[in-house]
C-alpha atoms as a PDB file:
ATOM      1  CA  UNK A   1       0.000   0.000   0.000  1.00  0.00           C
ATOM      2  CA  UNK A   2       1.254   3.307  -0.985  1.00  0.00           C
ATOM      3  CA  UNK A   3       2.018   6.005   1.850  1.00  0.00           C
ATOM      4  CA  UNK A   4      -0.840   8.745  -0.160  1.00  0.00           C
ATOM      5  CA  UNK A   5      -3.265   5.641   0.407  1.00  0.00           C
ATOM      6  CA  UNK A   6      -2.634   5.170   3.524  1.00  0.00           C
ATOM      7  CA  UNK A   7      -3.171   8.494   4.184  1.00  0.00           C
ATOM      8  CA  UNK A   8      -6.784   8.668   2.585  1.00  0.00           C
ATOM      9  CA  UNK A   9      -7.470   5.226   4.412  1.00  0.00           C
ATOM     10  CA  UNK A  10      -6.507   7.146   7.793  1.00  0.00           C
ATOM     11  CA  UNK A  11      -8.786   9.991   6.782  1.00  0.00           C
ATOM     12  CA  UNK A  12     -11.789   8.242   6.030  1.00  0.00           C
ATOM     13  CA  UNK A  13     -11.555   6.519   9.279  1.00  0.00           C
ATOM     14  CA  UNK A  14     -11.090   9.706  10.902  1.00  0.00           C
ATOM     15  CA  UNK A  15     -14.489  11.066   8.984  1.00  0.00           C
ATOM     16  CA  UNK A  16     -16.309   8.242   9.894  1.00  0.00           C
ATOM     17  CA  UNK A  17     -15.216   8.575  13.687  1.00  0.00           C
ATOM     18  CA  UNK A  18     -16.022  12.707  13.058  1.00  0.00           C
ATOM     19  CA  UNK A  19     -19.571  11.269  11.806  1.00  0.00           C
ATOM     20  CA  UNK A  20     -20.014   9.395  15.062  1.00  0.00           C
ATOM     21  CA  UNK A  21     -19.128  12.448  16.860  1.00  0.00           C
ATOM     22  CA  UNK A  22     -21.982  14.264  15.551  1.00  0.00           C
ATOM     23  CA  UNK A  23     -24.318  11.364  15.720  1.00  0.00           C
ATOM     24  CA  UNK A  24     -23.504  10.985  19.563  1.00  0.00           C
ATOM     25  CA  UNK A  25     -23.822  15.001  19.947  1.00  0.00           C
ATOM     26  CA  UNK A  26     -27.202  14.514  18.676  1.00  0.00           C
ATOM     27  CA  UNK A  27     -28.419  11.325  20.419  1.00  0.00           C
ATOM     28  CA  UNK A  28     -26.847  11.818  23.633  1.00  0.00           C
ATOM     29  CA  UNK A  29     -28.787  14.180  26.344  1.00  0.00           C
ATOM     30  CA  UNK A  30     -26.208  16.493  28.037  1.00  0.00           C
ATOM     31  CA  UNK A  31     -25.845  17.298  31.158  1.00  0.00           C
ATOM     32  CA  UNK A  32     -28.193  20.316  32.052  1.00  0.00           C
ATOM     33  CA  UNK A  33     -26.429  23.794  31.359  1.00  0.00           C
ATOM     34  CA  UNK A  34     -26.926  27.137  33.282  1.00  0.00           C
ATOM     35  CA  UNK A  35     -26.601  29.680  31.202  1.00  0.00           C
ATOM     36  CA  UNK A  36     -23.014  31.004  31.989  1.00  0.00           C
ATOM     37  CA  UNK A  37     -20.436  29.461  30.262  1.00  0.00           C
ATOM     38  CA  UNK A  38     -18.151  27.432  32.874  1.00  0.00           C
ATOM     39  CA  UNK A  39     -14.366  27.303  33.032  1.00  0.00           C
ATOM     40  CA  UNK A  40     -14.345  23.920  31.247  1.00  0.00           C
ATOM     41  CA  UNK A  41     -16.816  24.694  28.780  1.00  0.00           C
ATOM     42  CA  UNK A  42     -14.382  27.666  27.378  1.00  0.00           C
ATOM     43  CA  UNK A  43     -11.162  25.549  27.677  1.00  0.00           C
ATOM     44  CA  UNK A  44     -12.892  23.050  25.546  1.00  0.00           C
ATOM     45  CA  UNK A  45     -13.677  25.902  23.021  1.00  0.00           C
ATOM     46  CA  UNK A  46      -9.911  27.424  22.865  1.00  0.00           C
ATOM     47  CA  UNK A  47      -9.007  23.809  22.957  1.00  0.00           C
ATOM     48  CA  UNK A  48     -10.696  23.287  19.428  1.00  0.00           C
ATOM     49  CA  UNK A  49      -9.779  26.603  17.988  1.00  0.00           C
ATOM     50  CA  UNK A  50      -6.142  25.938  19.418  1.00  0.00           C
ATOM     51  CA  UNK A  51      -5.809  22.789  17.608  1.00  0.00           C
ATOM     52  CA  UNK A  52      -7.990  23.790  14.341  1.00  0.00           C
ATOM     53  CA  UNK A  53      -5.353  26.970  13.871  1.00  0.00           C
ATOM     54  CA  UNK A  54      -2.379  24.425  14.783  1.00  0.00           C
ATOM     55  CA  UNK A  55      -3.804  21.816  11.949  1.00  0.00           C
ATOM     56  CA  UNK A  56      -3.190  24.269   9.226  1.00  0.00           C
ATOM     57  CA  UNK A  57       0.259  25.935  10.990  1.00  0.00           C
ATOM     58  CA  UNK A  58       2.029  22.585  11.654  1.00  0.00           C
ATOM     59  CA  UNK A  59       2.972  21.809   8.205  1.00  0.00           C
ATOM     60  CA  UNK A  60       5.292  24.822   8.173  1.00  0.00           C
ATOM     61  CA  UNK A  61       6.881  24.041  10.830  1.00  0.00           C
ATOM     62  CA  UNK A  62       7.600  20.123  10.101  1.00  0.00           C
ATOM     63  CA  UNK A  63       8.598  20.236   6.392  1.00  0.00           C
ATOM     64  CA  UNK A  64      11.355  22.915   6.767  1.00  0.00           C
ATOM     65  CA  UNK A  65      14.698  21.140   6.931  1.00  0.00           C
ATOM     66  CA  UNK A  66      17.133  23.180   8.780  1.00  0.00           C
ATOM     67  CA  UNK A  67      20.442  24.081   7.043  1.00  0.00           C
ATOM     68  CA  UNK A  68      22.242  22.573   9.528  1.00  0.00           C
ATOM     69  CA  UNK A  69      20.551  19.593   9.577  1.00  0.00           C
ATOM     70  CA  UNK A  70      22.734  16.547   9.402  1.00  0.00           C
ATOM     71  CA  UNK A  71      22.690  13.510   7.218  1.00  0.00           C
ATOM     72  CA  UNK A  72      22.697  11.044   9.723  1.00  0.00           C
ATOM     73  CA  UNK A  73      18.910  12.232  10.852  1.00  0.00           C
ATOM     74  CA  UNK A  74      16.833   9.352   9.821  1.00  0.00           C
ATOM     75  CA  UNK A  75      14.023  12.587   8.322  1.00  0.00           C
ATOM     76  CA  UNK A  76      13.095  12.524   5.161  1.00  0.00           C
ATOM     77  CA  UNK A  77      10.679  14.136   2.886  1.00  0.00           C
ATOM     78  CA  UNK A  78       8.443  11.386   2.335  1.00  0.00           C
ATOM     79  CA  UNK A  79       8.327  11.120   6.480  1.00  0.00           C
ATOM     80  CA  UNK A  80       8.074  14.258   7.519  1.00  0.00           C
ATOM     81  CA  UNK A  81       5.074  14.050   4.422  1.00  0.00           C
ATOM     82  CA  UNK A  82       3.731  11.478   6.772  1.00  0.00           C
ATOM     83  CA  UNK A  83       3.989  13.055   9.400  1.00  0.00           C
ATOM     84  CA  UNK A  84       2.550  16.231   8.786  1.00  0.00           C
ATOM     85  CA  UNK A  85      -0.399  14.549   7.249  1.00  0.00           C
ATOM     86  CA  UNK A  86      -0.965  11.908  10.392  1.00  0.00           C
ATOM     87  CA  UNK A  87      -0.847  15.413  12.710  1.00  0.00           C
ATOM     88  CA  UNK A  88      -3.386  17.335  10.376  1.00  0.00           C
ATOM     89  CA  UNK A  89      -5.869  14.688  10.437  1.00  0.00           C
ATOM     90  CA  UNK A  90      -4.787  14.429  14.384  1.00  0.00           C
ATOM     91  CA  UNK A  91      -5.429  18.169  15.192  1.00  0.00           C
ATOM     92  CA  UNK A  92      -9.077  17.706  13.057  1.00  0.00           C
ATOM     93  CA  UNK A  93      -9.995  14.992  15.082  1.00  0.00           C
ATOM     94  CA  UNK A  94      -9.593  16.503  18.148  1.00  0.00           C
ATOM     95  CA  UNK A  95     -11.701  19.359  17.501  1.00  0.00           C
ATOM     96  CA  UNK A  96     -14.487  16.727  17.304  1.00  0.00           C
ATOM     97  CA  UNK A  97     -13.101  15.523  20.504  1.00  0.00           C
ATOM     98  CA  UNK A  98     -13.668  19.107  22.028  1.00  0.00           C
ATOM     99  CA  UNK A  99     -16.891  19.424  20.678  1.00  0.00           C
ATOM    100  CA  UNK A 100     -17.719  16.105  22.847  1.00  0.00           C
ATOM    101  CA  UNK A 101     -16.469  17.592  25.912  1.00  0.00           C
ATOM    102  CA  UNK A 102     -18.398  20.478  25.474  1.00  0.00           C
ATOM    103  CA  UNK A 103     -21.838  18.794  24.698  1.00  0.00           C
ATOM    104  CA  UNK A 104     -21.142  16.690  27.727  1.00  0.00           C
ATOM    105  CA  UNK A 105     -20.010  19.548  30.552  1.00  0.00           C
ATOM    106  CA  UNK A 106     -23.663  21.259  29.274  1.00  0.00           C
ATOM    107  CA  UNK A 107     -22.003  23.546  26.486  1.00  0.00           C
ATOM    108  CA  UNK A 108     -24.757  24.978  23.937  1.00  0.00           C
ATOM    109  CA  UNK A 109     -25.788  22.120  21.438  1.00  0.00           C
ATOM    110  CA  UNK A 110     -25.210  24.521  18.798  1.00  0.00           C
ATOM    111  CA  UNK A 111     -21.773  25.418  19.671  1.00  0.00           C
ATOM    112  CA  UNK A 112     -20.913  22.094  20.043  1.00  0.00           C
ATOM    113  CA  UNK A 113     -22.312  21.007  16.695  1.00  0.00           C
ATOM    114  CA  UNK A 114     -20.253  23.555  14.594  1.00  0.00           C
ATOM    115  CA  UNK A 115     -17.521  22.430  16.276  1.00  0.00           C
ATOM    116  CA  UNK A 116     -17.936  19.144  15.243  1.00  0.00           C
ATOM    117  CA  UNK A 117     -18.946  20.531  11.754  1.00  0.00           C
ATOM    118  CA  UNK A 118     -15.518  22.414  11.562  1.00  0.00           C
ATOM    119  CA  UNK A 119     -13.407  18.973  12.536  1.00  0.00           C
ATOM    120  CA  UNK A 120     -15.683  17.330   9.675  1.00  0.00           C
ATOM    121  CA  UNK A 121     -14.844  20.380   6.864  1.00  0.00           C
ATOM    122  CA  UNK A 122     -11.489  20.450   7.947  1.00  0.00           C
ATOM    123  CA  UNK A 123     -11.390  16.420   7.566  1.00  0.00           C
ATOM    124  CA  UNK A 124     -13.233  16.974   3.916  1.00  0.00           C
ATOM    125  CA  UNK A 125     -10.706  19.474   2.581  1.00  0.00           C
ATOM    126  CA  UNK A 126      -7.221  17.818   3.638  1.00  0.00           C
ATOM    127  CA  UNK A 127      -5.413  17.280   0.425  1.00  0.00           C
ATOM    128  CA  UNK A 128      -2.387  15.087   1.200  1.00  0.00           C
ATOM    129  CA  UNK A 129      -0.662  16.429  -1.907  1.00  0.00           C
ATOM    130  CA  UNK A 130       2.078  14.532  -3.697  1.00  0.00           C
ATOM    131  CA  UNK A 131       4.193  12.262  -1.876  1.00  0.00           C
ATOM    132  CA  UNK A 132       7.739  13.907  -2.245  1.00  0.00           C
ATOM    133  CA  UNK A 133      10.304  11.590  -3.909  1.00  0.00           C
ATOM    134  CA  UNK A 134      13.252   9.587  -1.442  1.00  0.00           C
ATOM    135  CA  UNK A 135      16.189  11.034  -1.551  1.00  0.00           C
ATOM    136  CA  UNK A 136      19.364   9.436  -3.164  1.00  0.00           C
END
């Protein structure tokens, strides 16, 4: 199996788990909410802005090689390809994990089910790109 396979298997596991996210949102009753937000219910919203942001910033960071960078690093394109792909799909996940924690600590259903929405869009529009060639 090819790695850019692998990586679309991956994602349409992580879909279907984002699916059952919203499906459990839905069918689950949560616990009954004042209205004031709590202290948990806005950690779990910075939580899933923190790691929708990081989704899209982390591929900067992990496919720059340093100058300096030596040979005997076992990096290469093709894993730090991997990589950054694995984390994206990570980071969208986990906004649909945040969403969850909301919905359950009595977070508005609403709030909680764009949240969800936004781990499912960002899910939808990962494009895994070429898979760079090995190096010599």
């Amino acid at each position: 199996m090819t790695q850019g396979r692998k990586i679309r298997v991956f994602q349409i596991i992580c879909i279907a788990f984002a699916l059952f996210c919203f499906f459990i949102i839905h069918d689950l009753p949560a616990v009954s909410n004042s209205s004031a937000m709590t202290a948990l219910q806005w950690i779990a919203i910075f939580g899933a802005l923190y790691s929708a942001v990081m989704g899209f910033n982390m591929q900067k960071r992990i496919l720059r090689v340093p100058r300096n960078q030596r040979t005997t690093v076992k990096s290469t394109p093709v894993s730090r390809w991997m990589a950054v792909n694995v984390l994206r799909l990570g980071f969208a996940i986990s906004v649909c994990c945040w969403a969850m924690v909301l919905h359950f600590n009595g977070g508005p259903e609403w709030l909680a089910s764009s949240m969800n929405g936004l781990g499912v869009l960002l899910l939808l529009v990962l494009r895994p790109g070429q898979v760079p060639a090995s190096e010599p």
